[in-house]
Protein backbone atom coordinates (compact mmCIF):
# COMPACT_ATOMS: atom_id res chain seq x y z
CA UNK A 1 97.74 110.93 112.08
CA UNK A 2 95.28 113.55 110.33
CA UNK A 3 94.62 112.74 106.54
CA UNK A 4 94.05 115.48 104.68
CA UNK A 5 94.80 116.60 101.03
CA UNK A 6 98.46 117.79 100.11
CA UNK A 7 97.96 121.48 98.82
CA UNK A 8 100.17 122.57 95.65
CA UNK A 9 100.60 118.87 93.96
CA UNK A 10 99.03 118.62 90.81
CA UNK A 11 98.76 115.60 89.13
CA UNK A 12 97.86 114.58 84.97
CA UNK A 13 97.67 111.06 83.28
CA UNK A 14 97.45 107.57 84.28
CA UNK A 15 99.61 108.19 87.51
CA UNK A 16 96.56 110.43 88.48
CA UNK A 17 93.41 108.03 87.73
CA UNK A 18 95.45 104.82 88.02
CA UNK A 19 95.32 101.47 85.90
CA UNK A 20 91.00 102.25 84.90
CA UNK A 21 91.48 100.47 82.58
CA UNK A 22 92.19 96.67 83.52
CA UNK A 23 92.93 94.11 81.26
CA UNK A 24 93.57 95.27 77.64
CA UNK A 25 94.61 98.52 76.63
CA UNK A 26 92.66 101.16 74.27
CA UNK A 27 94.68 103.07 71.85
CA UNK A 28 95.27 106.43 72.60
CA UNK A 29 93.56 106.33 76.24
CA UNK A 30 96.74 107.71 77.94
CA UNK A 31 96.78 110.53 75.38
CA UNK A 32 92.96 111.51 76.33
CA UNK A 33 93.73 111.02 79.88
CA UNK A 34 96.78 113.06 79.82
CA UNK A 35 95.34 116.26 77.66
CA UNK A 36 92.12 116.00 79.67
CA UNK A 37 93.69 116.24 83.16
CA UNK A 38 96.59 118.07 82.26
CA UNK A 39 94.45 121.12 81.45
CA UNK A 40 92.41 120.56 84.22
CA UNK A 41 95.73 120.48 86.26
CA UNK A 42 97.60 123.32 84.37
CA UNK A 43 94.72 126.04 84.72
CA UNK A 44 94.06 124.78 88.26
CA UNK A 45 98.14 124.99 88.96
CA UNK A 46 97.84 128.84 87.80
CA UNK A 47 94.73 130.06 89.24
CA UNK A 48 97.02 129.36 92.40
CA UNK A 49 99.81 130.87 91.26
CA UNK A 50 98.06 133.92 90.51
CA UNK A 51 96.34 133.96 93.58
């Protein structure tokens, strides 16, 4: 079987970078991770809507 990349999923959050993070826990990580790559996956998401 080919592997290639599945077109139209976009992903935010710690389901998208996984557990980084290891042992221990910062405060407020998820929220960074999830603002960060939820724009990056929300303008992303409608640049290919709009195209």
């Amino acid at each position: 079987a080919q592997k290639a990349p599945a077109g139209n999923v976009f992903a935010a959050g710690e389901i998208m970078v996984g557990n980084i993070l290891g042992q221990g826990y910062v405060g407020g990580f998820g929220l960074l991770v999830g603002n960060v790559f939820g724009r990056i996956a929300g303008e992303e998401a409608a640049r290919h809507a709009h195209a």
